[in-house]
N, C-alpha and C. Protein backbone atom coordinates (compact mmCIF):
# COMPACT_ATOMS: atom_id res chain seq x y z
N UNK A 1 12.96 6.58 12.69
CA UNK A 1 12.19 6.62 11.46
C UNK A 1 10.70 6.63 11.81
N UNK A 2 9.91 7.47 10.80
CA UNK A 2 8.63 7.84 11.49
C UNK A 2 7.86 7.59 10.29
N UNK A 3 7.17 6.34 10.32
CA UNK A 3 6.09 5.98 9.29
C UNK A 3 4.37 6.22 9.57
N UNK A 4 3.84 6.96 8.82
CA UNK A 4 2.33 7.19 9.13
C UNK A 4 1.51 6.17 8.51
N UNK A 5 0.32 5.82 8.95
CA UNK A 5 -0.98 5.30 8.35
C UNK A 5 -2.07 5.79 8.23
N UNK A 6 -2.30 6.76 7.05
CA UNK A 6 -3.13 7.09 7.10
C UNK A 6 -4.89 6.89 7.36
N UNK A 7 -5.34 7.39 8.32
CA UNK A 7 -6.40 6.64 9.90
C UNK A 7 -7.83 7.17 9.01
N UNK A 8 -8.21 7.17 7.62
CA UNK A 8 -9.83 7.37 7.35
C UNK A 8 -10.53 6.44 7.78
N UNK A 9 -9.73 4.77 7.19
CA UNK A 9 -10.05 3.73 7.16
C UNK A 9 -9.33 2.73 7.39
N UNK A 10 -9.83 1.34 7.34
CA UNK A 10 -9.01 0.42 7.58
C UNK A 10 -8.51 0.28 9.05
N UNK A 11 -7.42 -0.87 8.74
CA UNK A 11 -6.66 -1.67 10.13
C UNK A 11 -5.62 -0.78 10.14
N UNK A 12 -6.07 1.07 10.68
CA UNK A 12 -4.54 1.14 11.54
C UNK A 12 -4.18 0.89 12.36
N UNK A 13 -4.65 0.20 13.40
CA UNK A 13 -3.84 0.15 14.64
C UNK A 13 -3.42 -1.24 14.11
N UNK A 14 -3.43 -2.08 13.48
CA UNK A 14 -2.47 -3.50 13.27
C UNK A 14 -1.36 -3.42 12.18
N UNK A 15 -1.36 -1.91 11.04
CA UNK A 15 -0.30 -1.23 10.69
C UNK A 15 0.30 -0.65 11.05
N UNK A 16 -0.02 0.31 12.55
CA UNK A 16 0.67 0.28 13.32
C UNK A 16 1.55 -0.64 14.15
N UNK A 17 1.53 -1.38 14.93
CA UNK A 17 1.77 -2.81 15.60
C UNK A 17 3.13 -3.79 14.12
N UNK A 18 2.11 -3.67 13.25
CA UNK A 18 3.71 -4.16 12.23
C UNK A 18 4.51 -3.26 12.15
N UNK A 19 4.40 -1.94 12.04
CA UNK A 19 5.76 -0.90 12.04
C UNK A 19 6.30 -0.88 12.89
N UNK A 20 5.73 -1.23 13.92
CA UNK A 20 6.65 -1.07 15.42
C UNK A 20 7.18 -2.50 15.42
N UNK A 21 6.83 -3.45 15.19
CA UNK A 21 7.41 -4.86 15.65
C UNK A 21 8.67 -5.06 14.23
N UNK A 22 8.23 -4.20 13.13
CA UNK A 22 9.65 -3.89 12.11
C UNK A 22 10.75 -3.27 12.52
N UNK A 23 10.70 -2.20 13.80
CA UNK A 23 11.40 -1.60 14.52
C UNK A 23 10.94 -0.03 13.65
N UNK A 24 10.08 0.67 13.37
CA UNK A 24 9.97 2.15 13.20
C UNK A 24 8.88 2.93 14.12
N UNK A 25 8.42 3.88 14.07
CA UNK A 25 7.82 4.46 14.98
C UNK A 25 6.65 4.75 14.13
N UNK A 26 5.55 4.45 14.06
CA UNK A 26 4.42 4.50 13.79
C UNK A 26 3.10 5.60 13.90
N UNK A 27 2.66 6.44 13.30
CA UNK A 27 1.90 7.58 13.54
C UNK A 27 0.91 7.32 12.68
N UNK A 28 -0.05 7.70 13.19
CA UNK A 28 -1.62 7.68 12.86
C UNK A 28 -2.12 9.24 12.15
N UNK A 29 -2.15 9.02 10.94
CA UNK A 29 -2.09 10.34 10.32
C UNK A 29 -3.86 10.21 10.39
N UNK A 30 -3.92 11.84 10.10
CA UNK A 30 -5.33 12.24 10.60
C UNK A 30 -5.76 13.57 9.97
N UNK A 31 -4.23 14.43 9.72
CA UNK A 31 -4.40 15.56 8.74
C UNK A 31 -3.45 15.66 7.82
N UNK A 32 -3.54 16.26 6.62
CA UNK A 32 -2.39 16.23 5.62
C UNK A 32 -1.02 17.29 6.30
N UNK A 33 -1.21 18.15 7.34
CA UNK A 33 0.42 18.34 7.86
C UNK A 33 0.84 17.65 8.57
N UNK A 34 0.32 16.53 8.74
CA UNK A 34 1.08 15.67 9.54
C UNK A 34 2.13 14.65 8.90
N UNK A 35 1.61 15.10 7.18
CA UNK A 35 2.94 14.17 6.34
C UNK A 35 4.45 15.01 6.28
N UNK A 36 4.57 16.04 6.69
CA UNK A 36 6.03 17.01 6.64
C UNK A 36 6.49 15.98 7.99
N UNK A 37 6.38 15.69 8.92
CA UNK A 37 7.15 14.97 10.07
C UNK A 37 7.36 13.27 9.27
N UNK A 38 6.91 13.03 8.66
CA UNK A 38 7.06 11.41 7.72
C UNK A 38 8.07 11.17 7.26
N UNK A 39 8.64 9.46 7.12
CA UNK A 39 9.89 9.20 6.53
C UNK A 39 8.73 7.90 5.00
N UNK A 40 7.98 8.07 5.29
CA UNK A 40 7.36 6.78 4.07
C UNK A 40 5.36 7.05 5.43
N UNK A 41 4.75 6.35 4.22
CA UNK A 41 2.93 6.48 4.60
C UNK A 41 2.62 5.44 4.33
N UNK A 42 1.66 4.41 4.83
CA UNK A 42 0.76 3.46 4.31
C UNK A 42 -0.37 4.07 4.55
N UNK A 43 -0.83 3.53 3.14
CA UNK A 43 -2.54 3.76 2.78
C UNK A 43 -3.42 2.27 3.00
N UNK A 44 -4.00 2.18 3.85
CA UNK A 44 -4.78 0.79 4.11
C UNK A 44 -6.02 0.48 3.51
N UNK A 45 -6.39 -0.70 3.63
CA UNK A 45 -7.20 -1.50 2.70
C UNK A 45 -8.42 -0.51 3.68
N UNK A 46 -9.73 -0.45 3.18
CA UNK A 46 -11.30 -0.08 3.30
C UNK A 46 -12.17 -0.21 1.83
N UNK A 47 -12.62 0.85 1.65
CA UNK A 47 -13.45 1.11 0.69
C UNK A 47 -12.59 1.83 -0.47
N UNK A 48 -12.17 1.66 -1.42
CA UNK A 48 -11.33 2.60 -2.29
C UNK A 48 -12.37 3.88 -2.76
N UNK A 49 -13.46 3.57 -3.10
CA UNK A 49 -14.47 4.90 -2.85
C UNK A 49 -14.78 5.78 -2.27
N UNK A 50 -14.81 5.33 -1.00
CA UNK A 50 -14.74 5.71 0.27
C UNK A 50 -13.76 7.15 1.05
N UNK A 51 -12.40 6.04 0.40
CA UNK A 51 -11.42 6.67 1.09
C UNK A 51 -10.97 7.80 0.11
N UNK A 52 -11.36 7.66 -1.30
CA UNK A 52 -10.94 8.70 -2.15
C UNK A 52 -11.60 9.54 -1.77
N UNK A 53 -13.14 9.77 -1.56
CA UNK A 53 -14.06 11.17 -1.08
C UNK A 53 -13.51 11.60 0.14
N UNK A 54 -12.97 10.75 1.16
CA UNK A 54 -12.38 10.95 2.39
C UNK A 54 -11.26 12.12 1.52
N UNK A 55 -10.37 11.59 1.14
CA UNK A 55 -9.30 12.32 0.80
C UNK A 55 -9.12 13.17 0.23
N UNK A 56 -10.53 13.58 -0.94
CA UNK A 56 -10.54 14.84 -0.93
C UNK A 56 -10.97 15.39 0.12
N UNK A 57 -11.93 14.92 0.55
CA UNK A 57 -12.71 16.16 1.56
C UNK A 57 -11.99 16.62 2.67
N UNK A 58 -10.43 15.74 2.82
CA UNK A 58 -9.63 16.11 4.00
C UNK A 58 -8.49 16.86 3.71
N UNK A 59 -8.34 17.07 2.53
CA UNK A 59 -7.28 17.40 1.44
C UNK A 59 -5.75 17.10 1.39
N UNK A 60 -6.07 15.28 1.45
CA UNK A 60 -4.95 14.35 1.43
C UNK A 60 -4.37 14.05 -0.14
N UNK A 61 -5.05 14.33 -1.29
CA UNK A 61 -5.48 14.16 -2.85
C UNK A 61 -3.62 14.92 -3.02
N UNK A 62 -3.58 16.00 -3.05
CA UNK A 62 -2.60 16.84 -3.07
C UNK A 62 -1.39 16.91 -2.50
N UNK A 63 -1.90 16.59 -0.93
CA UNK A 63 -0.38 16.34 -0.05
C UNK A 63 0.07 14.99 -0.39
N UNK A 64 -0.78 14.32 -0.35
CA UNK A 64 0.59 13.02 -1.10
C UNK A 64 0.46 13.03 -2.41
N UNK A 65 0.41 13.52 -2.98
CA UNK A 65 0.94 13.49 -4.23
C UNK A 65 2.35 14.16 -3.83
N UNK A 66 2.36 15.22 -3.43
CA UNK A 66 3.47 15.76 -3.47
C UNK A 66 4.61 15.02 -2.09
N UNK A 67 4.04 14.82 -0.72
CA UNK A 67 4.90 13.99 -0.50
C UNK A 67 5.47 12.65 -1.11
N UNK A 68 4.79 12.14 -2.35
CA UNK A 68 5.34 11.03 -3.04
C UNK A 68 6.51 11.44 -3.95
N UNK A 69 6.07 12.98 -5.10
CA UNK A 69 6.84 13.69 -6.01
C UNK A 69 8.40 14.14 -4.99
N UNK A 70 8.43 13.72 -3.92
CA UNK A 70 9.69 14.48 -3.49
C UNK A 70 10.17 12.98 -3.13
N UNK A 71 9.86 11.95 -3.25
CA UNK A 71 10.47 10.39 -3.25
C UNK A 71 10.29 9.99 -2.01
N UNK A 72 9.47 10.47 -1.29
CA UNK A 72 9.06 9.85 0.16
C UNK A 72 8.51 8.14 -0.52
N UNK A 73 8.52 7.60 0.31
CA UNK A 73 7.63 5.63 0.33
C UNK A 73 6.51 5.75 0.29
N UNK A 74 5.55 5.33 -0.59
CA UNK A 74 4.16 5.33 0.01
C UNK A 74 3.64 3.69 -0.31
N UNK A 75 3.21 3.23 0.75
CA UNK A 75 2.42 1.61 0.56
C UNK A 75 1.39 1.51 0.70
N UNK A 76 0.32 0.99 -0.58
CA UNK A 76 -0.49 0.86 -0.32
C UNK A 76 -1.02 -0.68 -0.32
N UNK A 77 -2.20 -1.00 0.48
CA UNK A 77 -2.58 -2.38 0.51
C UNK A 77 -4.09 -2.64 0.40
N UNK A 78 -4.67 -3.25 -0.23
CA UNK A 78 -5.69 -3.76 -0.91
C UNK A 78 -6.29 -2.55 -1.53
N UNK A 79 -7.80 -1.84 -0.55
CA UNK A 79 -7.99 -0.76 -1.24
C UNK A 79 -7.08 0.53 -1.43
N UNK A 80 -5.77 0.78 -0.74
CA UNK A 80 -4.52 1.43 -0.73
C UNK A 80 -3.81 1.00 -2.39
N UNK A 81 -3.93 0.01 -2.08
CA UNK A 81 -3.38 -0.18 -3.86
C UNK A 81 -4.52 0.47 -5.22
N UNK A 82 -5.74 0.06 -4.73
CA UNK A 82 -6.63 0.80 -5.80
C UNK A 82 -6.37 2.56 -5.89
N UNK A 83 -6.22 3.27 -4.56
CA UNK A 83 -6.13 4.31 -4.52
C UNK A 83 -4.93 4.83 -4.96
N UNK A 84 -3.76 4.23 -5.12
CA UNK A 84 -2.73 4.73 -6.01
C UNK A 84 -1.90 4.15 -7.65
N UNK A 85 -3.56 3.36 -7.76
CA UNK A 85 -3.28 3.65 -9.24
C UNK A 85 -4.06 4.23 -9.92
N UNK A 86 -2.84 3.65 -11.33
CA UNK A 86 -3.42 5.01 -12.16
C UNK A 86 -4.52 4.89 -13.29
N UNK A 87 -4.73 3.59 -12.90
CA UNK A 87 -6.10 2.90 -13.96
C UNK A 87 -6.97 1.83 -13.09
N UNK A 88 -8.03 2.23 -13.16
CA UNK A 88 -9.08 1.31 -12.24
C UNK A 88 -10.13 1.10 -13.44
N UNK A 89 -10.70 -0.56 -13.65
CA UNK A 89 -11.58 -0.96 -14.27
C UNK A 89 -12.52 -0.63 -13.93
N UNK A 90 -13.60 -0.76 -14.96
CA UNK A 90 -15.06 -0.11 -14.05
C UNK A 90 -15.54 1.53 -14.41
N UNK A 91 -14.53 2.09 -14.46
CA UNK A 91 -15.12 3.65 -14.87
C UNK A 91 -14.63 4.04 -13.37
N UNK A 92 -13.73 3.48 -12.43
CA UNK A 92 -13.57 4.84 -11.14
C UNK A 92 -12.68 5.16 -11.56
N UNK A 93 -13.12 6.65 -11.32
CA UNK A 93 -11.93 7.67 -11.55
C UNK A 93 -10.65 7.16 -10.51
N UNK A 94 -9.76 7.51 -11.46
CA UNK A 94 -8.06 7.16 -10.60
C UNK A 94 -8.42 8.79 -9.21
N UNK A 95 -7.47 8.35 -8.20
CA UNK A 95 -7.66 8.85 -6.80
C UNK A 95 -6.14 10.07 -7.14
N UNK A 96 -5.04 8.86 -6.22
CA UNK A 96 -3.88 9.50 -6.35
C UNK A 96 -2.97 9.02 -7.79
N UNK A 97 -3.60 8.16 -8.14
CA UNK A 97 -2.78 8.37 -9.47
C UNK A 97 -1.19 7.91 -9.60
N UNK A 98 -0.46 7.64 -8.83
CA UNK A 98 0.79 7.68 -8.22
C UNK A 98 1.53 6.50 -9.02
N UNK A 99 0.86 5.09 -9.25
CA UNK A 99 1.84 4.10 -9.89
C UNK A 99 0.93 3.81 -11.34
N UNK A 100 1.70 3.41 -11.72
CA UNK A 100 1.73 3.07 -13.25
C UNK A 100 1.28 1.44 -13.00
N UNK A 101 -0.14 1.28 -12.91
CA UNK A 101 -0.78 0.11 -12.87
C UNK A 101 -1.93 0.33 -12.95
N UNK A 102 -2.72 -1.13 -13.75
CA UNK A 102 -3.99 -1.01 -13.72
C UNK A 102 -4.75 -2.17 -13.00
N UNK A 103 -5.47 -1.80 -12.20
CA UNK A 103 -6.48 -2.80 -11.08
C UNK A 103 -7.70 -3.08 -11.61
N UNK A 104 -8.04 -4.18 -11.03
CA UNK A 104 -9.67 -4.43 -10.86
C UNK A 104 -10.01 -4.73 -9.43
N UNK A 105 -11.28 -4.06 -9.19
CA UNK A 105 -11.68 -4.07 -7.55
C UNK A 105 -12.12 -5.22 -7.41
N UNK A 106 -12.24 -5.56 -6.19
CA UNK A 106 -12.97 -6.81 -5.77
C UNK A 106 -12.57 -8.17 -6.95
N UNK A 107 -11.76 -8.21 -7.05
CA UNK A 107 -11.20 -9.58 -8.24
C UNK A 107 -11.34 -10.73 -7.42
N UNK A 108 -11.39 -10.87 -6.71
CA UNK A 108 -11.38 -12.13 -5.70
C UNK A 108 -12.66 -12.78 -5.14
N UNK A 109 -13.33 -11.24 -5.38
CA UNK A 109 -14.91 -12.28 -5.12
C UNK A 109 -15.40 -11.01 -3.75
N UNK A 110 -16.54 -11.49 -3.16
CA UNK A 110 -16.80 -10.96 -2.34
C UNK A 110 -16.25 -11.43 -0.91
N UNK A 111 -16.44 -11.37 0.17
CA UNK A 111 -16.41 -11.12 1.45
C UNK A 111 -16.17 -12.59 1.76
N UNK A 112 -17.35 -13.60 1.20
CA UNK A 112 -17.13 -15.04 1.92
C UNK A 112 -16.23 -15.79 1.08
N UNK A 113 -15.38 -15.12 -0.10
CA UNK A 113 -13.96 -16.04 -1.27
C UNK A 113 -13.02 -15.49 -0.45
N UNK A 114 -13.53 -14.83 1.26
CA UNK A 114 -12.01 -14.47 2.03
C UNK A 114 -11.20 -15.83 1.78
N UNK A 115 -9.78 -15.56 1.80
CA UNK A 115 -8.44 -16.57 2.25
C UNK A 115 -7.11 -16.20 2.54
N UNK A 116 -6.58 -17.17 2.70
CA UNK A 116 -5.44 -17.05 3.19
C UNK A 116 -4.26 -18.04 2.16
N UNK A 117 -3.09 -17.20 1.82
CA UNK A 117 -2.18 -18.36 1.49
C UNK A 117 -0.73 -18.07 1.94
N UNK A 118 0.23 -18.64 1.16
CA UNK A 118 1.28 -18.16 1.80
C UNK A 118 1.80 -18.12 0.31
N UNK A 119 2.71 -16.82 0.47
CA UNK A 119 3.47 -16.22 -0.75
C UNK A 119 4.78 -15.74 -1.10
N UNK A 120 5.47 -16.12 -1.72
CA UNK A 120 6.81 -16.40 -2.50
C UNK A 120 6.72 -14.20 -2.77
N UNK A 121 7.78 -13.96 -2.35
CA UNK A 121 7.70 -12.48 -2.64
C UNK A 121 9.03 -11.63 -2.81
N UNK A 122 9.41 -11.63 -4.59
CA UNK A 122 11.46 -11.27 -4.23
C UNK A 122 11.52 -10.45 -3.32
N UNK A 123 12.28 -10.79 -2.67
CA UNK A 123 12.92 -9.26 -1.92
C UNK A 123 12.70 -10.05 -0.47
N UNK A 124 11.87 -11.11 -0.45
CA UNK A 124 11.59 -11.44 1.46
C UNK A 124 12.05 -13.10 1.00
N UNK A 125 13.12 -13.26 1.98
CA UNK A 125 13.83 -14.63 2.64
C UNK A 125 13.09 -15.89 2.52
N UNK A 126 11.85 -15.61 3.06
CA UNK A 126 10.93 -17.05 3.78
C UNK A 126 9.26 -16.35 3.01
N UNK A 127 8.50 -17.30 2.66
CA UNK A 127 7.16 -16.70 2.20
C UNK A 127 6.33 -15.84 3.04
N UNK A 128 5.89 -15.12 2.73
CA UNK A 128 5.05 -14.61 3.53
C UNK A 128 3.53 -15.06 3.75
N UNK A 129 2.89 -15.10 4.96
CA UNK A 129 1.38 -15.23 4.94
C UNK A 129 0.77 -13.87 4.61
N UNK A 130 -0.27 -14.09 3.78
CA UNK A 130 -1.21 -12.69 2.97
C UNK A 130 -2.66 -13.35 3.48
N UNK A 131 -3.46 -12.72 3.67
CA UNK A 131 -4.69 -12.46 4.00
C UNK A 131 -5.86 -11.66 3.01
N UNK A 132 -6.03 -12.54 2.50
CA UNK A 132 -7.10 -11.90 0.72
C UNK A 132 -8.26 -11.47 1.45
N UNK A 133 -9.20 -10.22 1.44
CA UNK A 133 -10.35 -10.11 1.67
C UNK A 133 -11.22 -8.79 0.40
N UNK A 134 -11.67 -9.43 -0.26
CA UNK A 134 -12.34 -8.88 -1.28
C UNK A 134 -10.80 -8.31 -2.26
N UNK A 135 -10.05 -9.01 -2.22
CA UNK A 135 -8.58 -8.45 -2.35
C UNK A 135 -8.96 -7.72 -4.35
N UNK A 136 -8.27 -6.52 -4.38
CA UNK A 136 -8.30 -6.33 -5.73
C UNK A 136 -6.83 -7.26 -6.68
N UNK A 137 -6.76 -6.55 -8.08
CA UNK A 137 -5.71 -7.84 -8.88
C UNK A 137 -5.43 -6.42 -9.88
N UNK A 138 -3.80 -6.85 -9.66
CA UNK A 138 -3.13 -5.59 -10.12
C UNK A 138 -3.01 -6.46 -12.26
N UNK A 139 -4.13 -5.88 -12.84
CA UNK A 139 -4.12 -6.49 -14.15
C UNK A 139 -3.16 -5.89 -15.05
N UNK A 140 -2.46 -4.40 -15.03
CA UNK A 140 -2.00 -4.55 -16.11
C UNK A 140 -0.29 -3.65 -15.51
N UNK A 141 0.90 -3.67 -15.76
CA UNK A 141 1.63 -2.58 -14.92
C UNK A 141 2.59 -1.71 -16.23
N UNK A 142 2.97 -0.61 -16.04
CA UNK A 142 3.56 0.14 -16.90
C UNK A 142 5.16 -0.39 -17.05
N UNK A 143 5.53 0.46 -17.44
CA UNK A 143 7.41 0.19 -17.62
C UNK A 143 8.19 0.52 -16.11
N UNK A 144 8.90 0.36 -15.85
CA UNK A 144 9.20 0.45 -14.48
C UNK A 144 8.67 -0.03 -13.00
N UNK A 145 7.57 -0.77 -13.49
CA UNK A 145 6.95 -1.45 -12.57
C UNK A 145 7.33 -2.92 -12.28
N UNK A 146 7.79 -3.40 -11.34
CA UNK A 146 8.45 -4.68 -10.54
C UNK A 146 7.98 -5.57 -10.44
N UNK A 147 7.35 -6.43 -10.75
CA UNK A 147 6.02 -7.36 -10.00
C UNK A 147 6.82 -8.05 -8.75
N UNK A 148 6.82 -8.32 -8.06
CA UNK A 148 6.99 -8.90 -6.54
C UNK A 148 6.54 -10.35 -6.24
N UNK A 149 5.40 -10.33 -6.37
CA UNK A 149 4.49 -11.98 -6.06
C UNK A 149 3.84 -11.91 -7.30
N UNK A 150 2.85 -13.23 -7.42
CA UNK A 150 1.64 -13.52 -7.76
C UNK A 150 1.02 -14.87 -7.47
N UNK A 151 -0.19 -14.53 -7.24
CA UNK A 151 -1.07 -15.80 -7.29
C UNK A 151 -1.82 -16.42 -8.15
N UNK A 152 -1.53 -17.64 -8.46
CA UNK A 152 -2.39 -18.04 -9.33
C UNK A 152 -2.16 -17.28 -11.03
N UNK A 153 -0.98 -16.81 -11.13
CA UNK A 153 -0.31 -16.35 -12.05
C UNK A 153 -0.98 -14.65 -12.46
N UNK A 154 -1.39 -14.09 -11.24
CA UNK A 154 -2.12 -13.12 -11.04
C UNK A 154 -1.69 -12.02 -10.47
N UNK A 155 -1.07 -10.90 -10.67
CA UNK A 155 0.22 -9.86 -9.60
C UNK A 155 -1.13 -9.44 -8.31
N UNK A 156 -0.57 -9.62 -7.59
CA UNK A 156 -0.72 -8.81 -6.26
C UNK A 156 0.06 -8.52 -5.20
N UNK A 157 1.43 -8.27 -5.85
CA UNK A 157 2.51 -7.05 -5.37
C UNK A 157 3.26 -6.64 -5.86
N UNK A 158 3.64 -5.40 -5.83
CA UNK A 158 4.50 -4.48 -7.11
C UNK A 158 5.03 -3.60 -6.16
N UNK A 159 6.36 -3.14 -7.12
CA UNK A 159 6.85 -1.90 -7.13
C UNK A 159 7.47 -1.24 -7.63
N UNK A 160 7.19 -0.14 -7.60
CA UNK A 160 7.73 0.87 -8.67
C UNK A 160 8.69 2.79 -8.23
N UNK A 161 9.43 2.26 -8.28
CA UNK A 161 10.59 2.69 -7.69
C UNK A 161 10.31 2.63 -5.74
N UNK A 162 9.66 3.98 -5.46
CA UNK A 162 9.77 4.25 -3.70
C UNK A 162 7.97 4.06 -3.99
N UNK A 163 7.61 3.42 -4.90
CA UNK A 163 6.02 3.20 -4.57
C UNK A 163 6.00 1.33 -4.20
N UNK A 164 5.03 0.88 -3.31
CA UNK A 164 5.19 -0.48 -3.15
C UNK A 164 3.36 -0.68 -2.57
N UNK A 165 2.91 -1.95 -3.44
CA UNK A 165 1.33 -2.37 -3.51
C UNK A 165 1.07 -3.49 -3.12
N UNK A 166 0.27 -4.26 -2.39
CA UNK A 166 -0.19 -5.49 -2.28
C UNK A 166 -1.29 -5.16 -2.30
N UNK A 167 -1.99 -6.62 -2.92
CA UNK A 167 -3.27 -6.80 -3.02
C UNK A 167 -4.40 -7.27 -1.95
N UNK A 168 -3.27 -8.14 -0.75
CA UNK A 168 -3.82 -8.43 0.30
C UNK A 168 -3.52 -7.59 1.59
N UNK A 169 -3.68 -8.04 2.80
CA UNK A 169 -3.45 -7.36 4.00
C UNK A 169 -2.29 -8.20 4.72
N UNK A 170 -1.31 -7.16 4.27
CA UNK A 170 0.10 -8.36 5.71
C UNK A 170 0.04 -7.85 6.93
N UNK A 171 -1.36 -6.71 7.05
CA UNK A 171 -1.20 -6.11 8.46
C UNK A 171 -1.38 -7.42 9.43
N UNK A 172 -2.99 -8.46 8.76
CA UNK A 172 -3.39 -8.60 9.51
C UNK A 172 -3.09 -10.16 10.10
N UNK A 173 -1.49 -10.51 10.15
CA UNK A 173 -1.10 -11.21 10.76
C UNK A 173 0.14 -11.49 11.69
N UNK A 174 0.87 -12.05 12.00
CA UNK A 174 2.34 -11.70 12.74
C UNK A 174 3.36 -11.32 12.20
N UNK A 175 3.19 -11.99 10.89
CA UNK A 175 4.54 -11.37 9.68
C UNK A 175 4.60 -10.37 9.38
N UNK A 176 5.18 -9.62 9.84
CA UNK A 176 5.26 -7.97 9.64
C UNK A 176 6.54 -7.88 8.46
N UNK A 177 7.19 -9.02 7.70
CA UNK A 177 8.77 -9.00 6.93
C UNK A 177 8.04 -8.09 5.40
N UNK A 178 6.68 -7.76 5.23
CA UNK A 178 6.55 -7.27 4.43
C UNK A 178 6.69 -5.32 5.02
N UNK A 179 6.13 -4.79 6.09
CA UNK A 179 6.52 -3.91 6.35
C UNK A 179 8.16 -3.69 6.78
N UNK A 180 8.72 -4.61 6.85
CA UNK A 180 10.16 -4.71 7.12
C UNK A 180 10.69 -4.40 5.66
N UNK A 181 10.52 -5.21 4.47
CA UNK A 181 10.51 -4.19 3.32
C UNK A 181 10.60 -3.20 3.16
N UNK A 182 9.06 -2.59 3.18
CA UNK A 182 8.90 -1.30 3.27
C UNK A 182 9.90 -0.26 4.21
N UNK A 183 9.88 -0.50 5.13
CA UNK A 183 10.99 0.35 6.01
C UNK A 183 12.74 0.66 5.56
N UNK A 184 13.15 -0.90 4.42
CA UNK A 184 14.29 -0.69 4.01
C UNK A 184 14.06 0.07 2.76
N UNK A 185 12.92 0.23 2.20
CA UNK A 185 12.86 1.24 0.99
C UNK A 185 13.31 2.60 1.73
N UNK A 186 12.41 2.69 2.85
CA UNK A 186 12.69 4.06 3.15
C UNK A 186 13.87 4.55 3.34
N UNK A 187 14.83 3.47 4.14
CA UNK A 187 16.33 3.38 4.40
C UNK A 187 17.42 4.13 3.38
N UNK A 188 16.79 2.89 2.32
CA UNK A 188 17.66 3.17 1.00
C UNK A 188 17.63 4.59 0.26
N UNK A 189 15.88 4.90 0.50
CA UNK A 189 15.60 6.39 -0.23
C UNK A 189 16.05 7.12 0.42
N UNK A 190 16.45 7.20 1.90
CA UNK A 190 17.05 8.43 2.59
C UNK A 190 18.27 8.67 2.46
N UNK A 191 19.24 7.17 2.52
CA UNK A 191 20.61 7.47 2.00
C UNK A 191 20.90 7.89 0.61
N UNK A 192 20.18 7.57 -0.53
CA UNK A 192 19.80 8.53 -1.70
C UNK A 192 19.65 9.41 -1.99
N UNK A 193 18.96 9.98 -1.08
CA UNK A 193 18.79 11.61 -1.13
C UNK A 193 19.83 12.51 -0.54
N UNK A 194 19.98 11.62 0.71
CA UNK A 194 21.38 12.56 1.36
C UNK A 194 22.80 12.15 0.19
């Protein structure tokens, strides 16, 4: 199984390192044909501004959309979650558009309200540790949307069918059981399709 991270921004090489310690094979995407070799993509936390001009200007806007429209996995995490929804407070234009949720950026504060907690999340055994950094807050979600966790009675993880969001970073610690998730979505979506 061959999961990409898409490399504009963010911690890929420690989304890498959790896909591999989940047991999948990990690729550092860099151009949009490099999503036809993919079994599922993470989109990582940076700048959600940022990475949207990135993505047009690399012409990622289009290819995942459509690798998502054919039921591939796509995960996104902190600014990865802003970039695939479909309502952002503030006036930014939606990116990929992809889940039926509405965010607010930076909900957590700036840079020094970083933290850490540990989080209750259906679908995972034992809590997970999350890592908040300028983390956004998934405020509002459509019909078909899952909520997963929350903090402080606040969602910051969802999913919605083969789409899956956190608000924090599980790259950036040893618990990789949230990309272990992710990898059984992909599982499940492949025996689905076949």
């Amino acid at each position: 199984m061959k999961v990409g991270v898409l490399a504009l921004q963010g911690a890929v090489a420690e989304h890498i390192r959790s896909i591999e310690s989940a047991g999948a094979e990990g690729v550092t995407v860099k151009h949009a044909g490099q999503l036809d070799e993919l079994d599922g993509l993470i989109i990582p936390g940076g700048e959600s501004t940022t990475i949207g001009k990135l993505m047009r200007k690399y012409e990622f806007i289009d290819a995942i959309r459509a690798f998502a429209s054919h039921g591939k996995p796509v995960f996104g995490t902190c600014a990865g979650l802003i970039v695939m929804a479909k309502g952002i407070e503030g006036g930014e234009e939606a990116h990929l558009g992809l889940m039926d949720i509405k965010v607010s950026r930076n909900a957590f504060g700036r840079q020094r309200e970083s933290f850490e907690t540990d989080l209750e999340v259906k679908g995972l055994s034992e809590p997970l540790r999350a890592v908040f950094i300028r983390a956004p807050l998934i405020t509002g979600v459509g019909e078909g949307v899952e909520v997963l966790s929350t903090y402080k009675d606040e969602i910051v993880t969802a999913r919605q069918g083969h789409l899956l969001v956190s608000s924090f970073h599980p790259e950036l610690t040893d618990d990789y059981s949230l990309h272990a998730y992710f990898l059984e979505m992909i599982k499940s979506n492949d025996a689905a399709v076949k």
